[in-house]
Protein backbone atom coordinates (compact mmCIF):
# COMPACT_ATOMS: atom_id res chain seq x y z
CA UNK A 1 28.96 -1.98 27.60
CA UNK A 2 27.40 1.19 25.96
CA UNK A 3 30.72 1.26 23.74
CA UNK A 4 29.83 -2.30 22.70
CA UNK A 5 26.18 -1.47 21.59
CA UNK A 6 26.89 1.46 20.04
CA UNK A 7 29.63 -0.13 17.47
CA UNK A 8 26.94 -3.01 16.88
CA UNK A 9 24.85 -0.25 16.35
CA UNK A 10 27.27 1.75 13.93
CA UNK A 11 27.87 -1.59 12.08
CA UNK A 12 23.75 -1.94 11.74
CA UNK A 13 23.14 1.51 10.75
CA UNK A 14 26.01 1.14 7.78
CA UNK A 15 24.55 -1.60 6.40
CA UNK A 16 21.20 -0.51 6.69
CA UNK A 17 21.76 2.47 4.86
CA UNK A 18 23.70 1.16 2.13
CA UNK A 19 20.79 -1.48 1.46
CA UNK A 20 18.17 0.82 1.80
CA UNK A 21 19.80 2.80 -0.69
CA UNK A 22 20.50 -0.43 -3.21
CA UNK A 23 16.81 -1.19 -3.17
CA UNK A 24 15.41 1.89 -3.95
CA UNK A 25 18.33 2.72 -6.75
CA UNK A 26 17.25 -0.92 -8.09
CA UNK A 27 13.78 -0.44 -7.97
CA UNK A 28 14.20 2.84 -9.22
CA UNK A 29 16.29 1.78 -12.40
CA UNK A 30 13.49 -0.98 -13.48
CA UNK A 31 10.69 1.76 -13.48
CA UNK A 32 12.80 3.86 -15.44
CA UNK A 33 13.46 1.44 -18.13
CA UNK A 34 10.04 0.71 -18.18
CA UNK A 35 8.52 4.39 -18.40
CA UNK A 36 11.21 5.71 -20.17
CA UNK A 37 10.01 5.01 -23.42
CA UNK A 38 6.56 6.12 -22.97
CA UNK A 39 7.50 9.35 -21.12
CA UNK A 40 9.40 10.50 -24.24
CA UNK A 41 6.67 8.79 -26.63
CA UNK A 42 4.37 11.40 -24.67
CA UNK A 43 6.67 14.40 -24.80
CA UNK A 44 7.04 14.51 -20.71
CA UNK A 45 8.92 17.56 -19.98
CA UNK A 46 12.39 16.09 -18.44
CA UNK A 47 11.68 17.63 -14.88
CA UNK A 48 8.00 16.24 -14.66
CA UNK A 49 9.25 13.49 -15.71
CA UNK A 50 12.39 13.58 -13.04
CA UNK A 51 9.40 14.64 -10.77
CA UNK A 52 7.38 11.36 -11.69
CA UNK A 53 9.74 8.87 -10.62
CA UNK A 54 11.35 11.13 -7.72
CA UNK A 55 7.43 11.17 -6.23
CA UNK A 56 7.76 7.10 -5.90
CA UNK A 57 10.74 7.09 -3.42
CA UNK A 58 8.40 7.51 -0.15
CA UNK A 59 6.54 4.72 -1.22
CA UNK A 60 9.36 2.07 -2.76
CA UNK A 61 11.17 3.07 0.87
CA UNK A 62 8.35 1.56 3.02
CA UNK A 63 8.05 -1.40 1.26
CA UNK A 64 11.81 -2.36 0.84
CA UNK A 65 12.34 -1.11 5.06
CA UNK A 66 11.53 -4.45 6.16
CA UNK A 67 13.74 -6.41 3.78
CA UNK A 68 16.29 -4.02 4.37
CA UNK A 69 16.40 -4.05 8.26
CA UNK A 70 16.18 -7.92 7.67
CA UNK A 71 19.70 -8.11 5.51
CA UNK A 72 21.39 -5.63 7.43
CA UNK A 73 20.57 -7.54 11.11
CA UNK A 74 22.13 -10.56 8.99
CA UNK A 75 24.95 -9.18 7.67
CA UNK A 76 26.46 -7.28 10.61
CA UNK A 77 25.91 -10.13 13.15
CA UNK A 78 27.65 -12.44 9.89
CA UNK A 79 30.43 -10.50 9.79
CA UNK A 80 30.63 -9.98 13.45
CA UNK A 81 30.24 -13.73 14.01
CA UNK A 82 33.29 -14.19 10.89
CA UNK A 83 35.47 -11.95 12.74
CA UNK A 84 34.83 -13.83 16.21
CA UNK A 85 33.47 -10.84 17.84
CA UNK A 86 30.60 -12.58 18.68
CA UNK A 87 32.66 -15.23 20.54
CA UNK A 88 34.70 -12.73 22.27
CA UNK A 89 31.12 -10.99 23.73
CA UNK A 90 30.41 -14.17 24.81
CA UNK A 91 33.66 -15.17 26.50
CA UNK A 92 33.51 -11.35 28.34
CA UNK A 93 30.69 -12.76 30.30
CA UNK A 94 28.16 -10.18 28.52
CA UNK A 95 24.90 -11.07 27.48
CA UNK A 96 23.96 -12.06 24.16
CA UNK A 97 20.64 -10.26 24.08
CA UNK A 98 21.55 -7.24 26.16
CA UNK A 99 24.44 -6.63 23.61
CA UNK A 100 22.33 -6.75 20.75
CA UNK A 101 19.56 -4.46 22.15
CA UNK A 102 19.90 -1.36 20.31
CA UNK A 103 19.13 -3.55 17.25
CA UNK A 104 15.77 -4.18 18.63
CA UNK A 105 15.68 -0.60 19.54
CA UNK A 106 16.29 0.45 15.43
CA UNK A 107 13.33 -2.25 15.09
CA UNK A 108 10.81 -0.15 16.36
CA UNK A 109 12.50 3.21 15.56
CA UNK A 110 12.15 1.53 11.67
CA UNK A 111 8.33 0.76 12.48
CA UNK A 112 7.25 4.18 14.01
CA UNK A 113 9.26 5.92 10.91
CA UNK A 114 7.40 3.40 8.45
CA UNK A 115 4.14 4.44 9.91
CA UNK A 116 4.88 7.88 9.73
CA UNK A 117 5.73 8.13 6.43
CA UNK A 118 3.04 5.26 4.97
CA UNK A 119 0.36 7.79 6.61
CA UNK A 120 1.67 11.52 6.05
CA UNK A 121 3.80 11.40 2.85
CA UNK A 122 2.97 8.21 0.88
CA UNK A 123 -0.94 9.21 0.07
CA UNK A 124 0.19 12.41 -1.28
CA UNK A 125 2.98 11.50 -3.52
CA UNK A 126 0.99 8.56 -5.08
CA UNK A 127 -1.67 11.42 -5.81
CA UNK A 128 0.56 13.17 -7.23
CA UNK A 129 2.50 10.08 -9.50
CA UNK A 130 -1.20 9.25 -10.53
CA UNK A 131 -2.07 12.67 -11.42
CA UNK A 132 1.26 13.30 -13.79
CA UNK A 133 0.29 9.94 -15.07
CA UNK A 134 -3.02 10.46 -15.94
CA UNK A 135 -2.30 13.52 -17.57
CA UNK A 136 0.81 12.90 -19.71
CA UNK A 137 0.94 9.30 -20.21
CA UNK A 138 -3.24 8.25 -20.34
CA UNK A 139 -4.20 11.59 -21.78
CA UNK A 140 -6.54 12.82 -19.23
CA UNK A 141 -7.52 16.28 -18.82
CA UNK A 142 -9.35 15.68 -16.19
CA UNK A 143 -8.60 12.66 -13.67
CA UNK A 144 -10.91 11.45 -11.15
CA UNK A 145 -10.35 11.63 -7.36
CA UNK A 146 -10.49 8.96 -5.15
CA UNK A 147 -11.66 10.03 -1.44
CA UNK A 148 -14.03 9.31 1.81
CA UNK A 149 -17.15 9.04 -0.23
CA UNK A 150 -15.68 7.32 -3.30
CA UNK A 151 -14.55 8.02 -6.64
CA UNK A 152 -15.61 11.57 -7.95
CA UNK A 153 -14.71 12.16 -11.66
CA UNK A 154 -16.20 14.58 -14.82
CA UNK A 155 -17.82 13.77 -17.68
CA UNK A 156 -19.37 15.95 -20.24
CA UNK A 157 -22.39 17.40 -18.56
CA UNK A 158 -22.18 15.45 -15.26
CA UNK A 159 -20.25 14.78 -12.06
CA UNK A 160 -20.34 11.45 -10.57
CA UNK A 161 -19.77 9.76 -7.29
CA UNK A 162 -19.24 5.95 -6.98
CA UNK A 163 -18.91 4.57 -3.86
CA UNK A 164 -16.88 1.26 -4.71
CA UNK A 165 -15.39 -0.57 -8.48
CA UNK A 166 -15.76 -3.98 -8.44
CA UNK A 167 -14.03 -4.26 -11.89
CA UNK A 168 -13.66 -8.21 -11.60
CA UNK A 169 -17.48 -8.46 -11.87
CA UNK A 170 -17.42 -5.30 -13.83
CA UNK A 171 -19.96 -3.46 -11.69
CA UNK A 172 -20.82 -0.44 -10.07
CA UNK A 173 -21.94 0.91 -6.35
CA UNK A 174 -23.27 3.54 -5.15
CA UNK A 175 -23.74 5.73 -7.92
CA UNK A 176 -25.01 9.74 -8.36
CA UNK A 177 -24.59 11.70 -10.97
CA UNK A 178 -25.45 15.42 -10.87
CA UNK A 179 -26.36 16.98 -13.95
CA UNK A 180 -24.62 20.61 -13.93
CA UNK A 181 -25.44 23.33 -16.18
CA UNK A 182 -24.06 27.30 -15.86
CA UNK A 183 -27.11 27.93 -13.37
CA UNK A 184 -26.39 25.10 -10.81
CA UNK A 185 -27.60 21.64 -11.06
CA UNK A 186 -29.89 20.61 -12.82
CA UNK A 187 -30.36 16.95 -12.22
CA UNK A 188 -29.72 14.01 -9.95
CA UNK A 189 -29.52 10.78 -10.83
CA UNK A 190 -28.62 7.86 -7.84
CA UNK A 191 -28.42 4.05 -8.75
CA UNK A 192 -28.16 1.32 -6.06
CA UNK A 193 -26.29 -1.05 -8.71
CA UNK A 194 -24.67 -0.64 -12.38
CA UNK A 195 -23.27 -3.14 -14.79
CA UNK A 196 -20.83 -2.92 -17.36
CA UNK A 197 -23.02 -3.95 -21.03
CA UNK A 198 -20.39 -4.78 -23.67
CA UNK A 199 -22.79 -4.64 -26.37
CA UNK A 200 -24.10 -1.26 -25.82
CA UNK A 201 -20.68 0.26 -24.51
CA UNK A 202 -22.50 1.20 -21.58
CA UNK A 203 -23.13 1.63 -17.61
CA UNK A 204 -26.26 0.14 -17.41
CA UNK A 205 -28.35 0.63 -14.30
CA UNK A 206 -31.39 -1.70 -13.66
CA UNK A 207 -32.89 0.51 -11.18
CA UNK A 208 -32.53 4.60 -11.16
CA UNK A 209 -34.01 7.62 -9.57
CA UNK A 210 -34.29 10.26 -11.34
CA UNK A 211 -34.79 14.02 -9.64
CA UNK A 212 -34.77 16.96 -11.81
CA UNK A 213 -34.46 20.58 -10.06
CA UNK A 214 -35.99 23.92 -11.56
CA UNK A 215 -33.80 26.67 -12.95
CA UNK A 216 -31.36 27.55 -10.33
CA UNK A 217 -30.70 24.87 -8.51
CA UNK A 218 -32.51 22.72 -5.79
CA UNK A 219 -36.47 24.25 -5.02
CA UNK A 220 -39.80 24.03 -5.33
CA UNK A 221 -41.19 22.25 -7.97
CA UNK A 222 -38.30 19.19 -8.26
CA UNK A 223 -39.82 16.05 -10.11
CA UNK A 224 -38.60 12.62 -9.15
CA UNK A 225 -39.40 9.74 -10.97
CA UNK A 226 -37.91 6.21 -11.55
CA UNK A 227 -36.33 4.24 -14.60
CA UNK A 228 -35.23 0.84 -15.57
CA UNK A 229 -32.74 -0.09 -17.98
CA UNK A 230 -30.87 3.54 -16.77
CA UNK A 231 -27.66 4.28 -19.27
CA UNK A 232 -24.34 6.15 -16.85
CA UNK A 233 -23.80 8.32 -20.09
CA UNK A 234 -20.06 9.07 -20.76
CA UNK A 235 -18.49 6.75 -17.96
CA UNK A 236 -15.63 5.29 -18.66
CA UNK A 237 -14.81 1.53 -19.02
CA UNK A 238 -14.01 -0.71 -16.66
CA UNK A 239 -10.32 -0.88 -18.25
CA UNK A 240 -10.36 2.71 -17.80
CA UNK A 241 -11.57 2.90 -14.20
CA UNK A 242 -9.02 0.08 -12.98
CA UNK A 243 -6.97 2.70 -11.18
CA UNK A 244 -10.09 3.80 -9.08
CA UNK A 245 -10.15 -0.13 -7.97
CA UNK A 246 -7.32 -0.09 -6.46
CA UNK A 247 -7.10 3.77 -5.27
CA UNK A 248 -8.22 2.97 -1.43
CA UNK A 249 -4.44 1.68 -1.50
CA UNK A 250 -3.24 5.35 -1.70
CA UNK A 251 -5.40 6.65 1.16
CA UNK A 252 -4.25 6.97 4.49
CA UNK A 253 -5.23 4.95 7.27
CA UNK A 254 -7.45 7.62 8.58
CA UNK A 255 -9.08 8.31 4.96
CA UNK A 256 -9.78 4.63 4.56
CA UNK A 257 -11.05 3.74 7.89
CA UNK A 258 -13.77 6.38 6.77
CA UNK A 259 -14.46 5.09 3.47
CA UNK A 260 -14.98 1.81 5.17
CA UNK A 261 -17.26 2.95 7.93
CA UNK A 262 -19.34 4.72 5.21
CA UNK A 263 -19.78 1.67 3.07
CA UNK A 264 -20.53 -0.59 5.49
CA UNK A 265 -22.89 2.08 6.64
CA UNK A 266 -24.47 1.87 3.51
CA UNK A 267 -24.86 -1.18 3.20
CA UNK A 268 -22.05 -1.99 0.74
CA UNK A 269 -19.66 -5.10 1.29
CA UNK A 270 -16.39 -3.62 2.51
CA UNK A 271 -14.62 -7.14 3.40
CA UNK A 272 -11.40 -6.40 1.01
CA UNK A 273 -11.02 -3.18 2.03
CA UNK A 274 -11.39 -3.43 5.98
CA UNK A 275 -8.12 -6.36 5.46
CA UNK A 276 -6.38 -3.68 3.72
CA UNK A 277 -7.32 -0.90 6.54
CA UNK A 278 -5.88 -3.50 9.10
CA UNK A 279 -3.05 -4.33 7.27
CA UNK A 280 -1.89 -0.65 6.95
CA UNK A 281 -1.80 -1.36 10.88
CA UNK A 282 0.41 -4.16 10.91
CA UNK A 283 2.17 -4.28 7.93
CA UNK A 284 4.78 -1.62 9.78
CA UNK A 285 5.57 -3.72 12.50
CA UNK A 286 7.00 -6.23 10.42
CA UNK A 287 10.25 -4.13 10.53
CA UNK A 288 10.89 -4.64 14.01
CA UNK A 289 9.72 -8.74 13.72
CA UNK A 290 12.39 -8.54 11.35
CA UNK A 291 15.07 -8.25 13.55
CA UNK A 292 13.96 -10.76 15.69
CA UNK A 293 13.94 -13.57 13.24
CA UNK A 294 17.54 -12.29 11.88
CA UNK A 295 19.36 -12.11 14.73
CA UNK A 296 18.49 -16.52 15.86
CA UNK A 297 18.73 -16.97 12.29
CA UNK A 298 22.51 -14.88 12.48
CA UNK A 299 23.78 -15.99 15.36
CA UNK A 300 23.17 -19.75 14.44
CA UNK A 301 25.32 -19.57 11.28
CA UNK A 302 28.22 -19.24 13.53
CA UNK A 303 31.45 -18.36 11.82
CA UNK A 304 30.66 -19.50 8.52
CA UNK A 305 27.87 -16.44 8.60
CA UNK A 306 28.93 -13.25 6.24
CA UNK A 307 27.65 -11.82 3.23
CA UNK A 308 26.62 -14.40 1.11
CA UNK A 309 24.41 -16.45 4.22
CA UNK A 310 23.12 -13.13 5.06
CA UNK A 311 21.69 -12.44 1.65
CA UNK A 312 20.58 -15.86 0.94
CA UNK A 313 19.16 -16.21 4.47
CA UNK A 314 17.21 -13.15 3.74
CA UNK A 315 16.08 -13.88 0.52
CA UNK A 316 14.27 -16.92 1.70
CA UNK A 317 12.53 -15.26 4.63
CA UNK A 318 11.59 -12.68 2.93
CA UNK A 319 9.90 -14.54 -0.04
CA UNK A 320 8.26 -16.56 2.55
CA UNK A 321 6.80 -13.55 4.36
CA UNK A 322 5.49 -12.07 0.86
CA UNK A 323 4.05 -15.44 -0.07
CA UNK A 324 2.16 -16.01 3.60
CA UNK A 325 1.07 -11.95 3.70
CA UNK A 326 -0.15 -13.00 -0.12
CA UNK A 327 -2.18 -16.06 0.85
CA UNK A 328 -3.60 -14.52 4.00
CA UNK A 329 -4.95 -11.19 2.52
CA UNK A 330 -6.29 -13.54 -0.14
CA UNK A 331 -8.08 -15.53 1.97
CA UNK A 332 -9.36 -12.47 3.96
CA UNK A 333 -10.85 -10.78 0.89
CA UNK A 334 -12.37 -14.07 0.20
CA UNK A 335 -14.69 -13.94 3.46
CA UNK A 336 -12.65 -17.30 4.46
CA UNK A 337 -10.72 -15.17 7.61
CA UNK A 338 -11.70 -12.64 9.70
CA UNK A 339 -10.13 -9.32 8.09
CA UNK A 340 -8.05 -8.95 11.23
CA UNK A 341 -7.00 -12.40 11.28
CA UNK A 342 -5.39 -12.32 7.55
CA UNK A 343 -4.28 -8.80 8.01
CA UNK A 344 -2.46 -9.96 11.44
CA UNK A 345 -1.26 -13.63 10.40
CA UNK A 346 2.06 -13.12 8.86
CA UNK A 347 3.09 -10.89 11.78
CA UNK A 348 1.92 -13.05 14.20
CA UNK A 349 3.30 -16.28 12.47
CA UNK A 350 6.65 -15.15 11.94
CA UNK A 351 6.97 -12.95 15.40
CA UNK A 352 5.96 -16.73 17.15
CA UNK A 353 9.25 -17.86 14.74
CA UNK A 354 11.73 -15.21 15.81
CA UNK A 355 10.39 -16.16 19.69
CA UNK A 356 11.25 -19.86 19.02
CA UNK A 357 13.99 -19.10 17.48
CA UNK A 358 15.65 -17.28 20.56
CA UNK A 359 15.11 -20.12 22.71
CA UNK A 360 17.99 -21.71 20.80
CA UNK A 361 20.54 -19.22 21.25
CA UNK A 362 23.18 -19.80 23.50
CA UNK A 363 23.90 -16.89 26.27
């Protein structure tokens, strides 16, 4: 029996490797015909630029694991079924299931390792793909970093802290700006709320308070006061602040469940981002649900299963998982779902499939 699983097993791991690696070499290949021509329109040197797209592989490998687990599961058992291996495991009185355990087992090995590296390598390599970005290819000397308390960024005479981008309605939360000088700062500036004013270019906060600190930093004799109609002097655009929008995406599960626990805190809506924070839960296990919808789905083809089933079979369940994991987060961001209900639909729905599905299969 354990010689049995482990060829399965071999067969699995084969495929799963060679898939893994097509993915990534095909998603690889399209960025690089994209970038290519603005990397060498920038004069990137070639090994920050080799750096640039090497920096994206952690990332492209967690979200083409659950596709990949899904053709290889499909393609071994179609081969196995061609072949009439699957018939002879049958006709030796073994189990079905039991035979095809260790793929279940490479299921959850596939979700821990996703996890793993989603949490511990994915947040800093996007850092650092953002930071060669904004330097070579955007022209920024100076990027802004996205963290626990929001986005912090430079400009001119000021530092400032935003809490959340909402560039769809092109506004503003949670904003202080320091004033700094060579003695210490000089200034502090906090605004609930700021919208974006195309006329005048400008931030514009309604509301503003205004503290200004003696020579030397924070002291006697500070002066508050407050102003309407405030201008965020040198901020950048929305256009320009689009990647701080969407920067909670390359924080950890730990840094965002912060970030989320402060806004809310605050005050602050944090509906999209707490479906997000879930989803970063739940989004892994989809590599082990994977191989239970394959192998019904496999074993049901019978002996006409084999390469070209397996990749059309997983072509269609994996567009259908990206369009119901599209739809749900949608609808969670929208206030119409609980966050953990759209963040936990598409696993649920198409874990309840794969169970269905195995009623089906013939022992």
């Amino acid at each position: 029996m354990k010689l049995l699983q482990r060829y399965i097993l071999g067969e699995f791991l084969k495929l799963l490797t060679l898939t893994t690696l097509a993915f990534i070499t095909i998603f690889m290949l399209v960025d690089v015909v994209e970038k290519v021509d603005d990397l060498i329109e920038h004069g990137v040197p070639f090994g920050t630029g080799a750096r640039f797209f090497l920096y994206k592989i952690p990332f492209i490998l967690c979200q083409v694991a659950p596709i990949s687990v899904l053709l290889a599961v499909l393609l071994s058992l179609g081969i196995l079924n061609r072949h009439g291996e699957i018939m002879a495991i049958k006709a030796g009185g073994v189990g079905i299931v039991r035979a095809l355990s260790p793929l279940f087992a490479a299921g959850a090995v596939a979700t821990v390792l996703v996890f793993f590296v989603s949490e511990s390598i994915v947040p800093t390599t996007n850092r650092l793909v953002d930071s060669i970005e904004g330097k070579w290819l955007r022209g920024e000397e100076e990027t802004g970093v996205f963290g626990e308390s929001g986005l912090w960024l430079r400009s001119g005479g000021r530092i400032y802290n935003i809490r959340e981008v909402d560039r769809e309605r092109k506004t503003l939360h949670g904003i202080t700006a320091y004033g700094i000088e060579k003695t210490g700062i000089r200034s502090r500036v906090f605004a609930r709320e700021a919208a974006w004013q195309a006329e005048e270019g400008q931030w514009i906060a309604e509301e503003a308070t205004l503290r200004s600190f003696p020579a030397g930093g924070r002291g006697a004799g500070a002066e508050e006061k407050a102003a309407k109609g405030f201008p965020l002097e040198g901020l950048k655009g929305p256009e320009e602040l689009l990647g701080a929008e969407t920067s909670h995406e390359r924080m950890s599960l730990t840094e965002l469940r912060r970030y989320v626990h402060g806004l809310e805190a605050e005050g602050y809506d944090a509906r999209r981002y707490r479906v997000d924070l879930y989803g970063k839960l739940f989004f892994p296990l989809v590599n082990f649900i994977m191989v239970l919808v394959a192998v019904p789905f496999a074993l049901r083809t019978g002996r006409h299963g084999g390469i070209a089933a397996g990749v059309a079979l997983s072509v269609a369940i994996g567009f259908s998982y990206w369009v119901v994991f599209g739809i749900s987060r949608a609808l969670g961001q929208s206030g119409m779902l609980p966050a953990i209900v759209a963040a936990s639909f598409p696993d649920v729905l198409f874990l309840a499939v794969g169970v269905l599905m195995f009623g089906y299969i013939r022992q």
